[in-house]
N, C-alpha and C. Protein backbone atom coordinates (compact mmCIF):
# COMPACT_ATOMS: atom_id res chain seq x y z
N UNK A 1 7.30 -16.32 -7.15
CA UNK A 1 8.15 -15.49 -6.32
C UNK A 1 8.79 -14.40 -7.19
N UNK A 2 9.12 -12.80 -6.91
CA UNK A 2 9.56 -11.99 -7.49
C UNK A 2 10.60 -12.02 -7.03
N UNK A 3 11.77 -11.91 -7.92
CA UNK A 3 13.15 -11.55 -7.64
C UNK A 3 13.49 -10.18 -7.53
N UNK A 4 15.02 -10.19 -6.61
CA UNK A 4 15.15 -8.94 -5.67
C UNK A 4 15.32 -7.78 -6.64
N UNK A 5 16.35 -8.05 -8.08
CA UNK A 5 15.49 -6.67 -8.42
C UNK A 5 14.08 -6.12 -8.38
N UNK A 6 13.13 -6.64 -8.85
CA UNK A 6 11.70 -6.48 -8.80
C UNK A 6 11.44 -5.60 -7.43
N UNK A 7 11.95 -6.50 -6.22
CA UNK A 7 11.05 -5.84 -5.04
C UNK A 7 12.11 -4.83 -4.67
N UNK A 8 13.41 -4.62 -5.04
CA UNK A 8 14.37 -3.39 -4.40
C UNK A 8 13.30 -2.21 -5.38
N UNK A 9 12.98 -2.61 -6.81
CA UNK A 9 12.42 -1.40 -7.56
C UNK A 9 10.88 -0.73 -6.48
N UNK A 10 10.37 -1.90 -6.08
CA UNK A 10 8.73 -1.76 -5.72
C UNK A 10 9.01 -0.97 -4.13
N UNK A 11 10.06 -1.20 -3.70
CA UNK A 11 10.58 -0.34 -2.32
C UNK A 11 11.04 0.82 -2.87
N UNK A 12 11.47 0.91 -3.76
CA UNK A 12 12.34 2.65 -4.18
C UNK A 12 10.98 3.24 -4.64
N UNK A 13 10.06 2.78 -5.70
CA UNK A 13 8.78 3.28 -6.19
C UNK A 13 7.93 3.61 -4.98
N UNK A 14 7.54 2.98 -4.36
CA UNK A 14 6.59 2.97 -2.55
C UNK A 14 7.82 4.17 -2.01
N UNK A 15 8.91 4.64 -1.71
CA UNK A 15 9.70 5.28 -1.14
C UNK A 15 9.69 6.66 -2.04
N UNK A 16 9.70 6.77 -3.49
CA UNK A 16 10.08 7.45 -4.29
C UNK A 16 8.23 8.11 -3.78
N UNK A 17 6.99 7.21 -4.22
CA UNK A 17 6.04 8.32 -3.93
C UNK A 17 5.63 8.97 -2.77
N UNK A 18 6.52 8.78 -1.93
CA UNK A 18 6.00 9.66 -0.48
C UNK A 18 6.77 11.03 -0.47
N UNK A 19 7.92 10.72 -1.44
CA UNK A 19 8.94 11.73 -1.36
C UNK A 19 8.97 12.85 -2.52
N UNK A 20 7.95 12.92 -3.78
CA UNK A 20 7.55 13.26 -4.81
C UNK A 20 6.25 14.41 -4.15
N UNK A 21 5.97 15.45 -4.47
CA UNK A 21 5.09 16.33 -4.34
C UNK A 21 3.80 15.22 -4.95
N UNK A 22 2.34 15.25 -4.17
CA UNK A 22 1.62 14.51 -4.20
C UNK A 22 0.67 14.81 -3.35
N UNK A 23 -0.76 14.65 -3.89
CA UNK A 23 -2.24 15.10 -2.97
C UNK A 23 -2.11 13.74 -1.53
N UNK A 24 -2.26 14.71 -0.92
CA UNK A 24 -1.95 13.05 0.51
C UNK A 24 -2.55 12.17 0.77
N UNK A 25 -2.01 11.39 1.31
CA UNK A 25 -2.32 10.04 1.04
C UNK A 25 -1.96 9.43 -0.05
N UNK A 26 -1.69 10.03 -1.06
CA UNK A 26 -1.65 9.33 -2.68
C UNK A 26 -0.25 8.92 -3.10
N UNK A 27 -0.23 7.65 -2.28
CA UNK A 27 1.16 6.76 -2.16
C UNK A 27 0.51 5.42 -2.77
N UNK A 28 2.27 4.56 -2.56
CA UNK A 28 2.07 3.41 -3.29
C UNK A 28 2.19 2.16 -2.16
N UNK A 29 2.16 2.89 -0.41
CA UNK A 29 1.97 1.86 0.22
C UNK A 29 0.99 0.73 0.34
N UNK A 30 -0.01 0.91 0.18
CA UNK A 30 -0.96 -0.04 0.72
C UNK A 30 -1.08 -0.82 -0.48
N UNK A 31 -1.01 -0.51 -1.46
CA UNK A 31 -1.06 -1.38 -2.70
C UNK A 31 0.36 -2.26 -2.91
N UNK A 32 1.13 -1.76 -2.22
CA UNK A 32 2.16 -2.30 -2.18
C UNK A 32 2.13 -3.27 -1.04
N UNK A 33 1.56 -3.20 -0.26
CA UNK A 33 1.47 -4.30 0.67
C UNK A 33 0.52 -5.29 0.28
N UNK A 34 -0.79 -5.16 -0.09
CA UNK A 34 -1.45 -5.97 -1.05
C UNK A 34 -1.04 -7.14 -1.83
N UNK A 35 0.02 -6.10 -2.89
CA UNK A 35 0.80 -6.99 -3.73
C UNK A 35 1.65 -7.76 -3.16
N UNK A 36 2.51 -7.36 -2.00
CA UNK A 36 3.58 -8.24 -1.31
C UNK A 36 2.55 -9.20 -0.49
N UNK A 37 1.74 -9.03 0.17
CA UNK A 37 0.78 -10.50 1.17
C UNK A 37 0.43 -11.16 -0.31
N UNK A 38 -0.05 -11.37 -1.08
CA UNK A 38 -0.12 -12.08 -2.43
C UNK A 38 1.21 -13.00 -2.69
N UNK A 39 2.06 -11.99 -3.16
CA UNK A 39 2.37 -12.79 -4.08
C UNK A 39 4.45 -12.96 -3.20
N UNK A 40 4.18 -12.68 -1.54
CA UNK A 40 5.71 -12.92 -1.31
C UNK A 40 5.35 -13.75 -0.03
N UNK A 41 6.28 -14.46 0.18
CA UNK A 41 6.03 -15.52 1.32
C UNK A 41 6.77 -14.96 2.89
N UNK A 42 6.56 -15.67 3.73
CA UNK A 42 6.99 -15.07 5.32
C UNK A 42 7.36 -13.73 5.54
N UNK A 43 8.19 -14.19 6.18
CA UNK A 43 8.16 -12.33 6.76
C UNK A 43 8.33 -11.16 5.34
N UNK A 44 9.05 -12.04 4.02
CA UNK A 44 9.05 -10.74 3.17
C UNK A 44 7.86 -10.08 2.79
N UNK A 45 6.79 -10.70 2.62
CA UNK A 45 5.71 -10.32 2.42
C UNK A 45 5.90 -8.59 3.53
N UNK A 46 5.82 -8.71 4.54
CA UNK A 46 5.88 -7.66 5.84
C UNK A 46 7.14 -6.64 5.49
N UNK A 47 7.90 -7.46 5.37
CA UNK A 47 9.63 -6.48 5.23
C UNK A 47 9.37 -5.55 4.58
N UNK A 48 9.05 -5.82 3.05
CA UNK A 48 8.39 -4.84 1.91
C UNK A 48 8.01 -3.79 2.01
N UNK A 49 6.84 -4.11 2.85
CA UNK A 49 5.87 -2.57 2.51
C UNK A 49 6.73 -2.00 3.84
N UNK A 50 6.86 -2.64 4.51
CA UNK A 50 7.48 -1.84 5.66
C UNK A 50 8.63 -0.95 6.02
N UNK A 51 9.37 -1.61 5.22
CA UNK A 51 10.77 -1.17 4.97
C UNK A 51 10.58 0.11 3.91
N UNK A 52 9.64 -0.02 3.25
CA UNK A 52 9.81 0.82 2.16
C UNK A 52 8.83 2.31 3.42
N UNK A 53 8.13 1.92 4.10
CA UNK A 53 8.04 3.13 4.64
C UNK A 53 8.60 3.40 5.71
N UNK A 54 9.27 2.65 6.77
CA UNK A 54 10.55 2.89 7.30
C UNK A 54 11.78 4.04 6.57
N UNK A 55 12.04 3.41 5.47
CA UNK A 55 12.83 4.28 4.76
C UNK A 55 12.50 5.64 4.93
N UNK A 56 11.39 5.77 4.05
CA UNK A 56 10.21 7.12 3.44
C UNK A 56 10.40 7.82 4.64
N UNK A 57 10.07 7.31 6.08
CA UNK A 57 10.27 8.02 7.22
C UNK A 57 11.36 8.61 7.52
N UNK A 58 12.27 7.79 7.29
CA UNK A 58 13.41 8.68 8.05
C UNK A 58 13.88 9.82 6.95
N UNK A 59 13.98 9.34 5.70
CA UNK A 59 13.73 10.15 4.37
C UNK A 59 13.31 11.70 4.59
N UNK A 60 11.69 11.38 4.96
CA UNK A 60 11.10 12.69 4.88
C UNK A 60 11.61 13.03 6.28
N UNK A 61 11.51 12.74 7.49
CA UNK A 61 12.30 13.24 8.76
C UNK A 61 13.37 14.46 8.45
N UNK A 62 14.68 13.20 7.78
CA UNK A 62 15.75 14.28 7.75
C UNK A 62 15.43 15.26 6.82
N UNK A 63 14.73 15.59 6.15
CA UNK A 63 14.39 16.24 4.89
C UNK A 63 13.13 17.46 5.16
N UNK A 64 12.22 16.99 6.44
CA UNK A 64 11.72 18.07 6.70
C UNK A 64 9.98 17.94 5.68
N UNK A 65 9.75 16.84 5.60
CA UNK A 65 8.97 16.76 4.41
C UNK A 65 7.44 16.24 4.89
N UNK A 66 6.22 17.25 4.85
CA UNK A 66 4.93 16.64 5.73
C UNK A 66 4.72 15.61 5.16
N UNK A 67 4.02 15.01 5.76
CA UNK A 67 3.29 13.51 5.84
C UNK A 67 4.20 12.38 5.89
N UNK A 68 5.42 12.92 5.98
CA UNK A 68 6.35 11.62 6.77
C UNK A 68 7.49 11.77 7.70
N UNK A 69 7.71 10.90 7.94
CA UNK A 69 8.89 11.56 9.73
C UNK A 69 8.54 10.48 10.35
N UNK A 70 8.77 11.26 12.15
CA UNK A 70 8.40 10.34 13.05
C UNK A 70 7.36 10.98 13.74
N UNK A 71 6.57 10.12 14.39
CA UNK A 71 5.42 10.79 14.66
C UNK A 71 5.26 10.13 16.41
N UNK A 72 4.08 10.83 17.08
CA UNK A 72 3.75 10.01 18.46
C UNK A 72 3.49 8.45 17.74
N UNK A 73 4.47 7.84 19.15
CA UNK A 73 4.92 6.48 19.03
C UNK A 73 3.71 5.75 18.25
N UNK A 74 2.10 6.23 19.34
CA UNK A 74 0.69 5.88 19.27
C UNK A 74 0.58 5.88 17.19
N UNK A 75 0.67 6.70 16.78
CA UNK A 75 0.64 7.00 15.48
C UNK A 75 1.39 5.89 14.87
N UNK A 76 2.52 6.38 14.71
CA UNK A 76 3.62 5.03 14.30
C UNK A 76 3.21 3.80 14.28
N UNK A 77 2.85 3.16 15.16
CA UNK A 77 2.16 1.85 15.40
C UNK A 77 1.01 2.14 14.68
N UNK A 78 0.36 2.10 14.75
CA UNK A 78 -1.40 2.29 14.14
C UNK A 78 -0.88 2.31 12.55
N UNK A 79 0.13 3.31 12.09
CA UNK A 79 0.04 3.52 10.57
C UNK A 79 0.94 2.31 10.03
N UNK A 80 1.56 1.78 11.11
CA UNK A 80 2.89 0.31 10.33
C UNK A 80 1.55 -0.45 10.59
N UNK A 81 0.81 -0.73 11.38
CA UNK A 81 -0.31 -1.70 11.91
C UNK A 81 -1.40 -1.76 10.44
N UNK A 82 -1.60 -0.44 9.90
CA UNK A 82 -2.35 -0.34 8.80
C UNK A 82 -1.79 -0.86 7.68
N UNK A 83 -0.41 -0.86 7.45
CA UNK A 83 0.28 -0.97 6.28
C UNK A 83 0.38 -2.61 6.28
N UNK A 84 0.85 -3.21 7.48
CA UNK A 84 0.73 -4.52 7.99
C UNK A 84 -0.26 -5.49 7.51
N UNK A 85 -1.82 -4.42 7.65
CA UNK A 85 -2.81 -5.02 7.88
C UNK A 85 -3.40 -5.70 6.29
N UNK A 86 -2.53 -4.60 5.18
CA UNK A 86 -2.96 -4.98 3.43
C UNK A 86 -2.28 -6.30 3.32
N UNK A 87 -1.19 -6.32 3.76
CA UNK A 87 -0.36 -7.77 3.78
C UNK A 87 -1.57 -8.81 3.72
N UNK A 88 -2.20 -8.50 5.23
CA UNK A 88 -2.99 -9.78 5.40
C UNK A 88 -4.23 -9.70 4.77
N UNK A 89 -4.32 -8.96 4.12
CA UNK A 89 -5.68 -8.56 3.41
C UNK A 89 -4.95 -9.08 1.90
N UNK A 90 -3.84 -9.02 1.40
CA UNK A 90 -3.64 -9.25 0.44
C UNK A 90 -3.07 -11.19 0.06
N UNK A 91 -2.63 -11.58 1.58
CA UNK A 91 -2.71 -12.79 1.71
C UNK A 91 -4.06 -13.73 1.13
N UNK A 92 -5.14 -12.99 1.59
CA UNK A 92 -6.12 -13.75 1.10
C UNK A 92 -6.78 -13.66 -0.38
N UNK A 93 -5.60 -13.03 -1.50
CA UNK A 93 -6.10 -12.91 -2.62
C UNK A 93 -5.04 -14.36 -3.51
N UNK A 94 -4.68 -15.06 -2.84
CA UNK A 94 -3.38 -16.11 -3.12
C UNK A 94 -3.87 -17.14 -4.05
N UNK A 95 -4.81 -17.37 -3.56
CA UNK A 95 -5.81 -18.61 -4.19
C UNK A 95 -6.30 -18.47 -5.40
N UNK A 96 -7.47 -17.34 -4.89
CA UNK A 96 -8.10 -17.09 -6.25
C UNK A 96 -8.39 -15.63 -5.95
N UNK A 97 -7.83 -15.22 -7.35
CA UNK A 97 -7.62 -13.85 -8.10
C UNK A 97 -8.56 -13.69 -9.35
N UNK A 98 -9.15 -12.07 -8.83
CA UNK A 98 -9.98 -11.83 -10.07
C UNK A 98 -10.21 -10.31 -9.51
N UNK A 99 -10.57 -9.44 -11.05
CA UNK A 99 -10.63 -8.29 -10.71
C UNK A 99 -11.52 -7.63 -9.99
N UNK A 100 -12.45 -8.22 -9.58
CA UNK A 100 -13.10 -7.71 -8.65
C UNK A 100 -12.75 -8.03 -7.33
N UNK A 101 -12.09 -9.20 -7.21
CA UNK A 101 -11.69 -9.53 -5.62
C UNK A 101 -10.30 -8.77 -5.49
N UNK A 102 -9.55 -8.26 -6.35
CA UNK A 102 -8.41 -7.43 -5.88
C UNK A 102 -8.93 -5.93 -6.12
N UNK A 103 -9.74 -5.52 -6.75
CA UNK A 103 -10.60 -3.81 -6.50
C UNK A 103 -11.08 -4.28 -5.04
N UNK A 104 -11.62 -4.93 -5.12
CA UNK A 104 -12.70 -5.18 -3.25
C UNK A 104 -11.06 -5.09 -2.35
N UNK A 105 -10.58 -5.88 -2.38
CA UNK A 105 -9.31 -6.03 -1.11
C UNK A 105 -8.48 -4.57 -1.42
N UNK A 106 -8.37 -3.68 -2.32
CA UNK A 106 -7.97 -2.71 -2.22
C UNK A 106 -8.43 -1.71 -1.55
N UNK A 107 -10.16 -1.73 -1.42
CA UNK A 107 -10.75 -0.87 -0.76
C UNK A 107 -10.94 -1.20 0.09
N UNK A 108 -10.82 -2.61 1.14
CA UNK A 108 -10.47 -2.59 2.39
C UNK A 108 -8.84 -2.24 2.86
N UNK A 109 -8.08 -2.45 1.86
CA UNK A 109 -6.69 -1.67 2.92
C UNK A 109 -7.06 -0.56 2.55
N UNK A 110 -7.85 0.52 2.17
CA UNK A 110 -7.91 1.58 2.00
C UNK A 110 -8.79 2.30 3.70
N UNK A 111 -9.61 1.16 3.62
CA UNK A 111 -10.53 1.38 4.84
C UNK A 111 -10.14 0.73 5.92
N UNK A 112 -9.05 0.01 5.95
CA UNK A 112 -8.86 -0.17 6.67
C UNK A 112 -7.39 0.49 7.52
N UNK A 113 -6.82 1.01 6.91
CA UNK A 113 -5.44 2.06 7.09
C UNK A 113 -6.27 2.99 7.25
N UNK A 114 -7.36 3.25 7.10
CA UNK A 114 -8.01 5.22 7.81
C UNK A 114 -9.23 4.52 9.20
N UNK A 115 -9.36 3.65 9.50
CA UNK A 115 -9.76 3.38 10.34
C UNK A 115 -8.26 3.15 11.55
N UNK A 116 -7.53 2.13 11.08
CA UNK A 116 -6.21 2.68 11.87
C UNK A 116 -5.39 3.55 12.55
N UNK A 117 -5.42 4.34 11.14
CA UNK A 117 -4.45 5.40 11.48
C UNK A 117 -4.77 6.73 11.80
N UNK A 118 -5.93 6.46 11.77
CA UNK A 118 -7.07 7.81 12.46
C UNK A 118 -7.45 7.39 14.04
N UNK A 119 -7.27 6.26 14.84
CA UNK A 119 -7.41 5.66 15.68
C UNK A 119 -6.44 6.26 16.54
N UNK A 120 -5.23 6.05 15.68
CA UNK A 120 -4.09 6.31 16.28
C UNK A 120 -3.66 7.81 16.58
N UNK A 121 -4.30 8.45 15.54
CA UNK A 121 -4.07 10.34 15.43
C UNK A 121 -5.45 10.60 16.64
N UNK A 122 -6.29 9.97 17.09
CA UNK A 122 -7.15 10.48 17.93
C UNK A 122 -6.71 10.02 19.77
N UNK A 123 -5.56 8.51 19.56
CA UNK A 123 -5.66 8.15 21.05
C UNK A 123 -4.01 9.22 20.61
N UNK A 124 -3.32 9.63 20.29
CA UNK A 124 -2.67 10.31 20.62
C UNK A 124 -2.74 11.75 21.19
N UNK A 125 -3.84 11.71 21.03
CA UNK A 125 -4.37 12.75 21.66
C UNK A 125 -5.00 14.52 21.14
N UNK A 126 -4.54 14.34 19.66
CA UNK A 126 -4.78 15.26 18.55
C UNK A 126 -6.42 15.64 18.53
N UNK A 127 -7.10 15.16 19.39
CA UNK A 127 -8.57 15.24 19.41
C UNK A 127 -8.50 14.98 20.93
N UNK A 128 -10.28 15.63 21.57
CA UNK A 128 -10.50 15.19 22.54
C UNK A 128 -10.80 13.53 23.05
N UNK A 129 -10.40 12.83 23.95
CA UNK A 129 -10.49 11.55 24.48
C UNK A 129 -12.25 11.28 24.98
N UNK A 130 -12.74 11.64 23.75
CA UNK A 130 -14.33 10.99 23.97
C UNK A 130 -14.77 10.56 22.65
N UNK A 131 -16.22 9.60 22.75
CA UNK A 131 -16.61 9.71 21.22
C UNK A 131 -16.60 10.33 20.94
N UNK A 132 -17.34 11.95 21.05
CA UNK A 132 -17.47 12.81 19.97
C UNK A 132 -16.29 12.97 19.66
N UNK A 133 -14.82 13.24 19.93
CA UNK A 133 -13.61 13.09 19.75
C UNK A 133 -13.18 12.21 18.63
N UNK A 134 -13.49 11.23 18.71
CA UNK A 134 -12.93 10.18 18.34
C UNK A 134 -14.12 10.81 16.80
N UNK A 135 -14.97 10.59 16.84
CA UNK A 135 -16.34 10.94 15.59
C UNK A 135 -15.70 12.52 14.89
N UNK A 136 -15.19 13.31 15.96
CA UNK A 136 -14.34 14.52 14.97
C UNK A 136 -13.37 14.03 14.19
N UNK A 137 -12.55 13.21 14.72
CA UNK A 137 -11.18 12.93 13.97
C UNK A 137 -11.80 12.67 13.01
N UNK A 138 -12.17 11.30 12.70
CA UNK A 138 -12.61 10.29 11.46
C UNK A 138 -13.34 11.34 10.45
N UNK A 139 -13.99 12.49 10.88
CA UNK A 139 -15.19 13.38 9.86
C UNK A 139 -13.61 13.84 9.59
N UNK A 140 -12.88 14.85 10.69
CA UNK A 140 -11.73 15.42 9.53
C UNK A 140 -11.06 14.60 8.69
N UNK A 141 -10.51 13.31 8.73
CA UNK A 141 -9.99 12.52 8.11
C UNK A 141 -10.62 12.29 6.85
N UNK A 142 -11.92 12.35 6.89
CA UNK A 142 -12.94 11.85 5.52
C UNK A 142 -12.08 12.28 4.33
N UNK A 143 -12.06 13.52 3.77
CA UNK A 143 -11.35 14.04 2.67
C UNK A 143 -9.78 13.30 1.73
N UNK A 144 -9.31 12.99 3.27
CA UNK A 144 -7.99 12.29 2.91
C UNK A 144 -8.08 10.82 1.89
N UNK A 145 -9.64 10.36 2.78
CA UNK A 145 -9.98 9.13 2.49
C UNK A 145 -9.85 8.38 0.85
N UNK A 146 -10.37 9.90 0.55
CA UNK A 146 -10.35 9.97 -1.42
C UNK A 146 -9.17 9.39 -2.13
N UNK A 147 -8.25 9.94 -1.16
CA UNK A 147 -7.06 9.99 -1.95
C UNK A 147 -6.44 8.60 -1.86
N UNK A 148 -6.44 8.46 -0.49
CA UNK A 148 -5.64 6.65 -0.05
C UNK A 148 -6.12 5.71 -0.96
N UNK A 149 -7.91 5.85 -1.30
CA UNK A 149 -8.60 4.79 -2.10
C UNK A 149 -7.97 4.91 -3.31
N UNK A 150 -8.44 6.12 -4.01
CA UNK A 150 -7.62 6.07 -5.79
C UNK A 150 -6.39 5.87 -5.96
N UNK A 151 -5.00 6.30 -4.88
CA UNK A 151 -3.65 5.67 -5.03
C UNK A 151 -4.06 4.13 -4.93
N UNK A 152 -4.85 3.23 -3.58
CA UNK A 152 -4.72 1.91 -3.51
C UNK A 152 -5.12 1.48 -5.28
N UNK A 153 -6.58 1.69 -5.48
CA UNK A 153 -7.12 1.30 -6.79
C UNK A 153 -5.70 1.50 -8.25
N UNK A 154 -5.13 2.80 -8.11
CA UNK A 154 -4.42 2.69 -9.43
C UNK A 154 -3.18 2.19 -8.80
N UNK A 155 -2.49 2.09 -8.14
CA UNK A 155 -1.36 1.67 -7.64
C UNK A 155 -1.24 -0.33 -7.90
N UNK A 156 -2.85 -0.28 -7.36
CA UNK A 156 -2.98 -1.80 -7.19
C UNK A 156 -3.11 -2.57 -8.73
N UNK A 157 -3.97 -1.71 -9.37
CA UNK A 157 -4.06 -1.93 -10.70
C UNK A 157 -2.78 -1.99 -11.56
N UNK A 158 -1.95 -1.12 -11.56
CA UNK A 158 -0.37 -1.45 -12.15
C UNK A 158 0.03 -2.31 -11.68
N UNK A 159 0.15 -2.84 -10.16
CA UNK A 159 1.36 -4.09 -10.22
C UNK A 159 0.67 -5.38 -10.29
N UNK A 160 -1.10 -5.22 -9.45
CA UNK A 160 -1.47 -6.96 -10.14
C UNK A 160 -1.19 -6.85 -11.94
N UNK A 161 -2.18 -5.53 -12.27
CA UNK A 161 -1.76 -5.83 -14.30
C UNK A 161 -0.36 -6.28 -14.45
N UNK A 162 0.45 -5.59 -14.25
CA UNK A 162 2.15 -5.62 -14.66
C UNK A 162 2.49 -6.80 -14.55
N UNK A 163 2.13 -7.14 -13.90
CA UNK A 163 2.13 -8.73 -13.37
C UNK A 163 1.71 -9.16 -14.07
N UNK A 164 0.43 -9.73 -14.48
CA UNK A 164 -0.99 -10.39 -14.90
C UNK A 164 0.00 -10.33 -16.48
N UNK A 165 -0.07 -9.09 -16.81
CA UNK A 165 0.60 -8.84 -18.45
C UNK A 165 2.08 -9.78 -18.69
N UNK A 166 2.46 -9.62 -18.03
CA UNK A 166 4.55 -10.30 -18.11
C UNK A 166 4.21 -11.59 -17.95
N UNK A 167 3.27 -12.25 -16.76
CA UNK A 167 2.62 -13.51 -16.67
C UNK A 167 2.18 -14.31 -18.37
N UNK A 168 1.67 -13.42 -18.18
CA UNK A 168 0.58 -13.83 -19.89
C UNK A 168 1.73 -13.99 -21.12
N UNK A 169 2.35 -12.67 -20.96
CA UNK A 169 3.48 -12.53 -22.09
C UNK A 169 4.40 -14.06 -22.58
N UNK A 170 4.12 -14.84 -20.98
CA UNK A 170 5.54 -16.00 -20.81
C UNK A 170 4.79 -17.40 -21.34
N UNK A 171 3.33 -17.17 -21.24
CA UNK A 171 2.92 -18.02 -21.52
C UNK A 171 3.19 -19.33 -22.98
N UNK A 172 3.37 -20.24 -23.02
CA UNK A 172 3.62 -21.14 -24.29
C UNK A 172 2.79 -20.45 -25.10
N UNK A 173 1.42 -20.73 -25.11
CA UNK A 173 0.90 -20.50 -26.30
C UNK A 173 0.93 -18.93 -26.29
N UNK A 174 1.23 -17.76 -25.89
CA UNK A 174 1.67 -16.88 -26.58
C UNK A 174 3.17 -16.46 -27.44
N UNK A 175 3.54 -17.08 -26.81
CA UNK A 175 5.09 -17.44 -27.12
C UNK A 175 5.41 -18.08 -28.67
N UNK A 176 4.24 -19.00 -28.83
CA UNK A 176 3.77 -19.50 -30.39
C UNK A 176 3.15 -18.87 -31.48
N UNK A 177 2.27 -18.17 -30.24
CA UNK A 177 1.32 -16.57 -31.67
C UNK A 177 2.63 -16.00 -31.63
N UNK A 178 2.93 -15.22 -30.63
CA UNK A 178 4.69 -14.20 -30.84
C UNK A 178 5.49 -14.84 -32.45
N UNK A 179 5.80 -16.09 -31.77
CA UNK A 179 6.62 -16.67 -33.04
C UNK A 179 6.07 -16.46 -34.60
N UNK A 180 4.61 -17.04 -34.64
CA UNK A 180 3.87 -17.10 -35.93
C UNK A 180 3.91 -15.94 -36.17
N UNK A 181 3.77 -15.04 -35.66
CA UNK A 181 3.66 -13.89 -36.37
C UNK A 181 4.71 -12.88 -36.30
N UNK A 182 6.34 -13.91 -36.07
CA UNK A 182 7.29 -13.02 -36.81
C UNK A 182 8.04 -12.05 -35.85
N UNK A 183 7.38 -11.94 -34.36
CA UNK A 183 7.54 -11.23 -33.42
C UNK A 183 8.65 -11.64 -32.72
């Protein structure tokens, strides 16, 4: 379990990058939800990522700042629904962890928040209400796609490592090399 400094920092960091000049998409939500379905239990796991873009919203709202605010309701839902959805994608990394199964679960909340939240930017009506409609949105969306993946991948990579590293650091037998060698 991480203690509340830890996750007040991982909500100001997830809050701090939406609010920082940045290629879009290239936040620390979804990796942040990842990390919270892992490694936080009941609803905090959810509170986390959520709260931290709850915040970011009203943040950029009063502030006037694209890519966050409030948006059609339709939107809103779909993009908390996406952010939601790494939780449970990151739930299933609890067991067993390895770097390829947390690169893989990163690039499904990646794919899976632009399948969402492009769902949501098309039934709101930002596109015409047909497939081809629905097949425009997702092609304009493509570009964005870049960006959500490489924030999830390096975002995700700092806090499982950060983790993984401070983990290791506590360990006895490093704690014994540390000692032997004076450290």
């Amino acid at each position: 379990m991480l203690n509340r400094p830890t996750l007040y920092a991982l909500v100001a960091l997830a809050v701090v990058s939406r609010m920082l000049p940045h290629p879009p998409n290239f936040v620390f939500l979804g990796a942040l939800g990842l990390f919270a379905g892992c490694h936080l239990r009941g609803i905090a796991a959810f509170a986390v990522p959520l709260l931290a873009l709850l915040v970011s919203d009203v943040i950029g709202s009063y502030a006037g700042l694209l890519s966050t605010g409030i948006y059609p309701p339709i939107v809103v839902a779909c993009v908390y629904t996406g952010i939601a959805t790494s939780v449970l994608i990151g739930r299933q990394l609890r067991q067993r962890r390895s770097a390829v199964r947390i690169a893989t679960a990163s690039l499904a909340c990646s794919t899976s928040f632009f399948v969402l939240s492009n769902l949501g930017v098309w039934a709101a009506g930002f596109y015409p209400a047909s497939l081809a409609g629905l097949v425009a949105c997702y092609a304009a969306a493509l570009p964005f796609f870049q960006y959500t993946a490489a924030s999830d991948l390096l975002y995700t990579t700092i806090t499982f490592g950060s983790l993984a590293l401070w983990q290791g650091l506590h360990l006895p037998e490093w704690r014994r090399a540390l000692a032997n060698a004076g450290l």
